[in-house]
Protein backbone atom coordinates (compact mmCIF):
# COMPACT_ATOMS: atom_id res chain seq x y z
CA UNK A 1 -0.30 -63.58 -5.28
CA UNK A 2 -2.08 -63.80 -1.94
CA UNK A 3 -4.87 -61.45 -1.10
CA UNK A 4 -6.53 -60.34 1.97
CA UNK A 5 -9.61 -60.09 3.02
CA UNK A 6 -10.48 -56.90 4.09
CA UNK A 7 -13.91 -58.60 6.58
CA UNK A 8 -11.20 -61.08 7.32
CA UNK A 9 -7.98 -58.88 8.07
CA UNK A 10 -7.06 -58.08 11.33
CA UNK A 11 -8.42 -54.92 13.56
CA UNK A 12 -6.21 -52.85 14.35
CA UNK A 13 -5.40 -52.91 18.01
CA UNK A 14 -7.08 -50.77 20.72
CA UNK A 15 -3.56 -49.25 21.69
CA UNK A 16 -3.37 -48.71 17.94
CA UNK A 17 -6.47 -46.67 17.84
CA UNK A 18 -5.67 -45.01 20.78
CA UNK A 19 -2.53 -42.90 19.95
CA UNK A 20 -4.67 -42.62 16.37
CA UNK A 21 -7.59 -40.79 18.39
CA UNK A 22 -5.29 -39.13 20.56
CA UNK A 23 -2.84 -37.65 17.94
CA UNK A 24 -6.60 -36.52 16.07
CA UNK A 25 -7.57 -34.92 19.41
CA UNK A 26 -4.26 -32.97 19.97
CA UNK A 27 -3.51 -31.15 16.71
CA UNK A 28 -0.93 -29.00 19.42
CA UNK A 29 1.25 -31.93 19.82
CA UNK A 30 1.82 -31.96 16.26
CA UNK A 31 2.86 -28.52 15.71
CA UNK A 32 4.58 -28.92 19.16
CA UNK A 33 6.46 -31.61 17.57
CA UNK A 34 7.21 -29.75 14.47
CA UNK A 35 8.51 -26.29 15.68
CA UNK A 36 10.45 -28.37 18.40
CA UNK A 37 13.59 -26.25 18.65
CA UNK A 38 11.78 -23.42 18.15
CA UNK A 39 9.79 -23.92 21.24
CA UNK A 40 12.47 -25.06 23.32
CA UNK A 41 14.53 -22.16 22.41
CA UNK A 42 12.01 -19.53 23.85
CA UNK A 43 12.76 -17.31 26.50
CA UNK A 44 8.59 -16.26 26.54
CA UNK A 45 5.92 -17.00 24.15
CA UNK A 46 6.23 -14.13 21.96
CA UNK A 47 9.55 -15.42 20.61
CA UNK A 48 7.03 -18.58 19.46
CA UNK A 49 4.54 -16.53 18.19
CA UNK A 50 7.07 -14.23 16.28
CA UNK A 51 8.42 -17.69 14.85
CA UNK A 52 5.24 -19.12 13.93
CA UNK A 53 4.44 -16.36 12.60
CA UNK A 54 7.63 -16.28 9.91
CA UNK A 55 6.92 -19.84 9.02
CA UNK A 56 3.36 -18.86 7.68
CA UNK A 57 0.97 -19.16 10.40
CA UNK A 58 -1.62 -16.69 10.91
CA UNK A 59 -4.36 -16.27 13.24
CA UNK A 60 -6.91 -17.62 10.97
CA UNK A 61 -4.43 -20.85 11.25
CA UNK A 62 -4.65 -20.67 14.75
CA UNK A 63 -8.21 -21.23 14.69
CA UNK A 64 -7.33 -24.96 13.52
CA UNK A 65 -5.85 -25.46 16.70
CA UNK A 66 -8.24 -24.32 18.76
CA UNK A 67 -6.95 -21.29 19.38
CA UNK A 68 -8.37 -17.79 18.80
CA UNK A 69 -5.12 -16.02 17.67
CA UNK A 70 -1.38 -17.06 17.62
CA UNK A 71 -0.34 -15.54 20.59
CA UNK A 72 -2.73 -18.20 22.45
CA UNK A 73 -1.25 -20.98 20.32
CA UNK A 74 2.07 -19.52 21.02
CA UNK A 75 1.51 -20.17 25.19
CA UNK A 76 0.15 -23.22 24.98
CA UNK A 77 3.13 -24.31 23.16
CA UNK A 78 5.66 -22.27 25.62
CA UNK A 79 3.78 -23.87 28.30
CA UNK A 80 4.19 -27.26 27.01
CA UNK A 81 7.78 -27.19 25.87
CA UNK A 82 10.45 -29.30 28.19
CA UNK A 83 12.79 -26.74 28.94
CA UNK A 84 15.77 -26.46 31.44
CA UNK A 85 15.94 -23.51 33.88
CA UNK A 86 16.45 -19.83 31.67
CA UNK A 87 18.82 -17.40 33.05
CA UNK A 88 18.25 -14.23 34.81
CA UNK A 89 19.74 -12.29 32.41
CA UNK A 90 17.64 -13.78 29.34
CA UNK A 91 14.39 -11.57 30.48
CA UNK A 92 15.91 -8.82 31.99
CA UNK A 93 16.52 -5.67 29.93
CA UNK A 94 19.84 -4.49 29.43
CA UNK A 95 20.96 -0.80 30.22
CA UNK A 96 22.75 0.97 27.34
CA UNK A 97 26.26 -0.40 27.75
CA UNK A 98 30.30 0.80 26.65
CA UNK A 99 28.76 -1.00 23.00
CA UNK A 100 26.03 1.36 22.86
CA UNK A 101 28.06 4.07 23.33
CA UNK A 102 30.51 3.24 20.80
CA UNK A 103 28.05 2.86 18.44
CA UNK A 104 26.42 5.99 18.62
CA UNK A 105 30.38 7.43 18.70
CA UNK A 106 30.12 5.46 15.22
CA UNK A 107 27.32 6.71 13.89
CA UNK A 108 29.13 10.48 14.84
CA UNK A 109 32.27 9.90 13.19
CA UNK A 110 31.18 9.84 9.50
CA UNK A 111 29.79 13.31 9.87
CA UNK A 112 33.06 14.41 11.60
CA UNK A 113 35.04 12.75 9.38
CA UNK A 114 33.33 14.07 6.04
CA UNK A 115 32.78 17.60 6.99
CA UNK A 116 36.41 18.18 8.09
CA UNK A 117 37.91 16.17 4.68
CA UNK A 118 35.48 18.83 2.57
CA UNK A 119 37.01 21.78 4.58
CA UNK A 120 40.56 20.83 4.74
CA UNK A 121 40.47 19.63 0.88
CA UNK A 122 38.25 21.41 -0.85
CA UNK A 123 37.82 20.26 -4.50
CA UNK A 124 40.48 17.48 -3.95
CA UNK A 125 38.75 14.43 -5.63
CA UNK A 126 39.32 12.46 -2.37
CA UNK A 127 37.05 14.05 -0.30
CA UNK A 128 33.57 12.75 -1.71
CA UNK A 129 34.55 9.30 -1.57
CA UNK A 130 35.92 8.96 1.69
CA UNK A 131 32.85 11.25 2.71
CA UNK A 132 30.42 7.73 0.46
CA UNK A 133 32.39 4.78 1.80
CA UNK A 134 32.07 6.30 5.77
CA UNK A 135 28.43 6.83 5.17
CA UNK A 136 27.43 3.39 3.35
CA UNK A 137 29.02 1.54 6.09
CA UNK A 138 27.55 3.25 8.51
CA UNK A 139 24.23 4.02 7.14
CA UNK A 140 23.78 0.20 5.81
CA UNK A 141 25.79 -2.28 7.75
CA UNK A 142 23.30 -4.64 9.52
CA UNK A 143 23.46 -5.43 12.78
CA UNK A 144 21.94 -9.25 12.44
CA UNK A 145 22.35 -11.32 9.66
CA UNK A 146 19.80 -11.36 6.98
CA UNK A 147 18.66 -13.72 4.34
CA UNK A 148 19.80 -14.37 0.92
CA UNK A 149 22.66 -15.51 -1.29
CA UNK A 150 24.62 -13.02 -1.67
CA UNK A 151 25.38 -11.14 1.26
CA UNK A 152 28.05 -8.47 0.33
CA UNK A 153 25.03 -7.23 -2.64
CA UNK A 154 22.75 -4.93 -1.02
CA UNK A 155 25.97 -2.91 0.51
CA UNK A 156 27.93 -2.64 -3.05
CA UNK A 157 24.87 -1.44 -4.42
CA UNK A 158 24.47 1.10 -1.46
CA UNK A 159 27.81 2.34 -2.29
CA UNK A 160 27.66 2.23 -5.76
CA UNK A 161 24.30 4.90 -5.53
CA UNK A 162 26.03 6.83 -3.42
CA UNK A 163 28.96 7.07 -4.93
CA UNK A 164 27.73 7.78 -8.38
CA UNK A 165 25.17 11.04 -7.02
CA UNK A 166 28.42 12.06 -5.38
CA UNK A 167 30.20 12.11 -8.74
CA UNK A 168 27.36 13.70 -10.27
CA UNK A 169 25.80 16.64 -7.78
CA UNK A 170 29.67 17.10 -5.76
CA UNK A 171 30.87 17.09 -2.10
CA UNK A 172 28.40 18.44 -0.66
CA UNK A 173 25.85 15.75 -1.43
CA UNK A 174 28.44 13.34 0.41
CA UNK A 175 28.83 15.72 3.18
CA UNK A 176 25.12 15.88 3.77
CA UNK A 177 24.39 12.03 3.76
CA UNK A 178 27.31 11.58 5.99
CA UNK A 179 25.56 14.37 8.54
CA UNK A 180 22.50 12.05 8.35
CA UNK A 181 24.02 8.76 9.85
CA UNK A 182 24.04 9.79 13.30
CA UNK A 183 20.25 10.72 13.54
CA UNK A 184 19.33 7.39 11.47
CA UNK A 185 21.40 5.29 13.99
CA UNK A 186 19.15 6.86 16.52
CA UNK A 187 16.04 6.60 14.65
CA UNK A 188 16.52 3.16 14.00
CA UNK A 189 17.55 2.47 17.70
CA UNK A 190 14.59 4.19 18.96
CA UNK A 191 12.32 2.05 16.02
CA UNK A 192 14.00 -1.03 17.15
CA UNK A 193 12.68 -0.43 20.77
CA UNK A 194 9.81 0.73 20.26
CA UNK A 195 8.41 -2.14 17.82
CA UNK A 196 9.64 -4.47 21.00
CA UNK A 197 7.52 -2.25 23.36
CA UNK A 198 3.97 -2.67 21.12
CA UNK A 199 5.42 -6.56 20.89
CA UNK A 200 5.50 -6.99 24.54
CA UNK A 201 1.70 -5.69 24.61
CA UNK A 202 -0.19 -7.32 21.80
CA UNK A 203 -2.34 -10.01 21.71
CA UNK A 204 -3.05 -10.31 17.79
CA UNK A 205 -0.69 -10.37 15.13
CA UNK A 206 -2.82 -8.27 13.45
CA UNK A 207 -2.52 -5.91 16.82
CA UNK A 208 0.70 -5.70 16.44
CA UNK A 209 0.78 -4.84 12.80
CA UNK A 210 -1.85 -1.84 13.26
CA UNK A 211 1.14 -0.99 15.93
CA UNK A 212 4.00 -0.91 13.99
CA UNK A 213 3.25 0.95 11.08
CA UNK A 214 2.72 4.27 12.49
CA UNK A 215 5.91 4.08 14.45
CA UNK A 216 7.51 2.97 11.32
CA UNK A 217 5.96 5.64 9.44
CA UNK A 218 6.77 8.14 11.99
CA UNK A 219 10.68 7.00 12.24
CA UNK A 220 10.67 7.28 8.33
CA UNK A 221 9.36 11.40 8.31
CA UNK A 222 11.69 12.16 11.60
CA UNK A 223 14.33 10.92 9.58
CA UNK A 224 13.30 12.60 6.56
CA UNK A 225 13.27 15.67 8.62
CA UNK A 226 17.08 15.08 9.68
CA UNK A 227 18.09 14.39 6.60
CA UNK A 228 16.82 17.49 5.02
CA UNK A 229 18.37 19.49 7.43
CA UNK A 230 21.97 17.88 6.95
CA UNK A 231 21.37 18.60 3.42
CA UNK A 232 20.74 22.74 3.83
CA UNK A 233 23.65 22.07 6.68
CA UNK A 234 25.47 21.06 4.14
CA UNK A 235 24.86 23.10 1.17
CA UNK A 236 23.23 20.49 -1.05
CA UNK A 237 20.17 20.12 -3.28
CA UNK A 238 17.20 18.91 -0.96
CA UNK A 239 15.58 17.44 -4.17
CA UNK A 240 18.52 15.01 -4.47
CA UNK A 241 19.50 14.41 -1.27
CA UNK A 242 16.44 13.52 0.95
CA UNK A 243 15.12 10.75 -1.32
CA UNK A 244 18.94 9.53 -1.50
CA UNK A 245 19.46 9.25 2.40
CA UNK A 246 16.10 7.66 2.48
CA UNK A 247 16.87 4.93 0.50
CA UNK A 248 19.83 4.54 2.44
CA UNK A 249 18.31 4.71 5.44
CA UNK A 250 15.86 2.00 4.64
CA UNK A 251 18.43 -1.10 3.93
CA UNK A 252 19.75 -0.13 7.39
CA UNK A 253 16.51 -0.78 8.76
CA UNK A 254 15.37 -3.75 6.74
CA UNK A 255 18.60 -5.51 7.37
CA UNK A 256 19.00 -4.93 10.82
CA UNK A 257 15.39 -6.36 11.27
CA UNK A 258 16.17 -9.94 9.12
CA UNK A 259 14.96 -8.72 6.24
CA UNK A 260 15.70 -10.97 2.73
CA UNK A 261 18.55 -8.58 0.69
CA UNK A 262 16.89 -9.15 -2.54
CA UNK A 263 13.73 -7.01 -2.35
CA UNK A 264 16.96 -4.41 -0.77
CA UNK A 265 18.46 -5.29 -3.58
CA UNK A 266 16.65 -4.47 -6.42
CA UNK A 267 15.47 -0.85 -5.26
CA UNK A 268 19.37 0.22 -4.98
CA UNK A 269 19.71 -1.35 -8.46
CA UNK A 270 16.52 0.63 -10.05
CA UNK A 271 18.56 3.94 -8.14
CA UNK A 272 21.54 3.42 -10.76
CA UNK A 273 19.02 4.24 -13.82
CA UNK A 274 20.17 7.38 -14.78
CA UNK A 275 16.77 9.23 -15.03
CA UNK A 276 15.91 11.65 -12.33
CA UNK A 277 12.99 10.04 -11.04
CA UNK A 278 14.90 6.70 -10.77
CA UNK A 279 16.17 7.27 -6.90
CA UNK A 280 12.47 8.99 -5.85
CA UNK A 281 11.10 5.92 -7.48
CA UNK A 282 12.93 3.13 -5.84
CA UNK A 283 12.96 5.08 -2.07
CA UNK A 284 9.11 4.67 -2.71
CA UNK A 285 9.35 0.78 -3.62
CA UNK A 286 11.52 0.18 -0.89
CA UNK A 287 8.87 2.40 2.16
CA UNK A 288 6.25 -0.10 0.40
CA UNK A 289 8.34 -3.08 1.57
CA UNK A 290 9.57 -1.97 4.29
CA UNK A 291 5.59 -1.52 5.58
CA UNK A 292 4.67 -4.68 5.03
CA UNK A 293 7.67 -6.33 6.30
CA UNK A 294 8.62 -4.59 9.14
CA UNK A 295 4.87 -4.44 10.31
CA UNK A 296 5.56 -8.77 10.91
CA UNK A 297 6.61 -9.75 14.83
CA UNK A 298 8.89 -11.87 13.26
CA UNK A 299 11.01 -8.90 12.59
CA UNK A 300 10.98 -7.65 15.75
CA UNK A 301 12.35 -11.33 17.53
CA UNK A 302 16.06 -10.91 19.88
CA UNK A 303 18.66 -11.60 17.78
């Protein structure tokens, strides 16, 4: 076998060791090249930063590209992206619409729909399940896909919780939760918008977090609020009913936002333990997650 000699082998060429020093020097083209569609795809740089962001780089990792945080990385990469001309429409906000409208009309009808079946039909078994499938579809039903295998999971769980404390504590638990769909689909509206607000004005994606979670925290207690008062609206136990809606209320939120369905997942399915503390228990697990996850930009990108 023929061997070379390394003080006899070749140099490599100075074009060679050009492009060598040159991809050293520019650790941007790299990640350019990486996060290619990505970049291209951006209507501004927070969209880049938001996706950098959910692919695991922080601002610390920023700091290996010469950047101070990953909003800065995120413009240089805008900046640098080939792109063809955007559209008008891509930037400019859009006023609330005949869709907005019929959602909030949506988000109406269960309470409607629930509190007439319970006074028309009073003790017909009927009534509380109509009253659980109106409000789990209305309550949970994402409006942008979210990750994991099973997609259809986190909503039979939703309505197997609320159908079983239906069975258990009556109507009027089903009434109640149905009352509390239209203020969560404004809650959650007004969340969605306002996490895109603080988005718009941060620098730091640690900014933004510090952001976030009070508005999150503050969307969560309005809504506890509303729900408490659809429950004495509607004649059921408050002890039952406001940690139920909450952990209804949550997937909604979680989902909408991109969230992964398993985490969703197993907090419905610790709510089917028949202990009392079991529903309490898993609304808690599921605020926990919610913090942390919904306090990301990446949750906060246009669909």
């Amino acid at each position: 076998m023929t061997t070379v000699d390394p003080d006899t082998a070749a140099p490599p060429s100075p074009a060679a060791d050009r492009v060598r020093r040159r991809a050293a020097g520019d650790p941007v083209k790299a990640l350019l090249h990486r996060h290619r569609e990505l970049c291209e795809r951006a209507v501004d740089p927070l969209e880049i930063a938001a996706g950098l962001e959910a692919h695991g780089i922080t601002d610390r990792t920023a700091a290996r590209f010469r950047h101070r945080d990953v909003f800065s990385l995120a413009e240089e990469l805008y900046a640098r992206s080939p792109r063809g001309e955007v559209p008008a429409t891509a930037t400019t906000p859009v006023p609330p619409g005949p869709s907005a409208h019929r959602a909030l009309g949506c988000a109406l009808l269960p309470g409607a729909l629930a509190a007439a079946a319970a006074a028309a039909a009073a003790g017909q078994p009927w009534a509380a399940p109509a009253a659980v499938a109106a409000t789990v579809a209305a309550l949970v039903w994402p409006g942008r896909a979210a990750g994991g295998r099973f997609p259809w999971l986190a909503h039979l769980l939703a309505a197997a919780v609320a159908g079983w404390a239906a069975y258990r504590y009556g109507t009027a638990l089903a009434v109640g939760l149905a009352l509390a769909v239209a203020p969560g689909h404004l809650l959650a509206a007004a969340f969605a918008a306002g996490a895109r607000a603080r988005l718009d004005g941060c620098r730091a994606l640690e900014d933004f977090a510090d952001r976030a979670r009070p508005l999150l925290l503050a969307v969560v207690a309005g809504f506890t609020v509303a729900a408490a008062g659809a429950a004495a609206l509607a004649g059921a136990p408050l002890a039952v009913a406001v940690p139920l809606a909450l952990l209804l209320f949550l997937p909604r939120l979680l989902l909408r936002h991109g969230s992964r369905r398993g985490p969703v997942a197993a907090a419905l399915a610790l709510a089917l333990v028949p202990v009392p503390a079991a529903v309490p228990a898993a609304a808690a697990a599921l605020l926990v997650h919610a913090v942390l996850a919904l306090s990301r930009a990446s949750a906060h990108t246009r669909p």
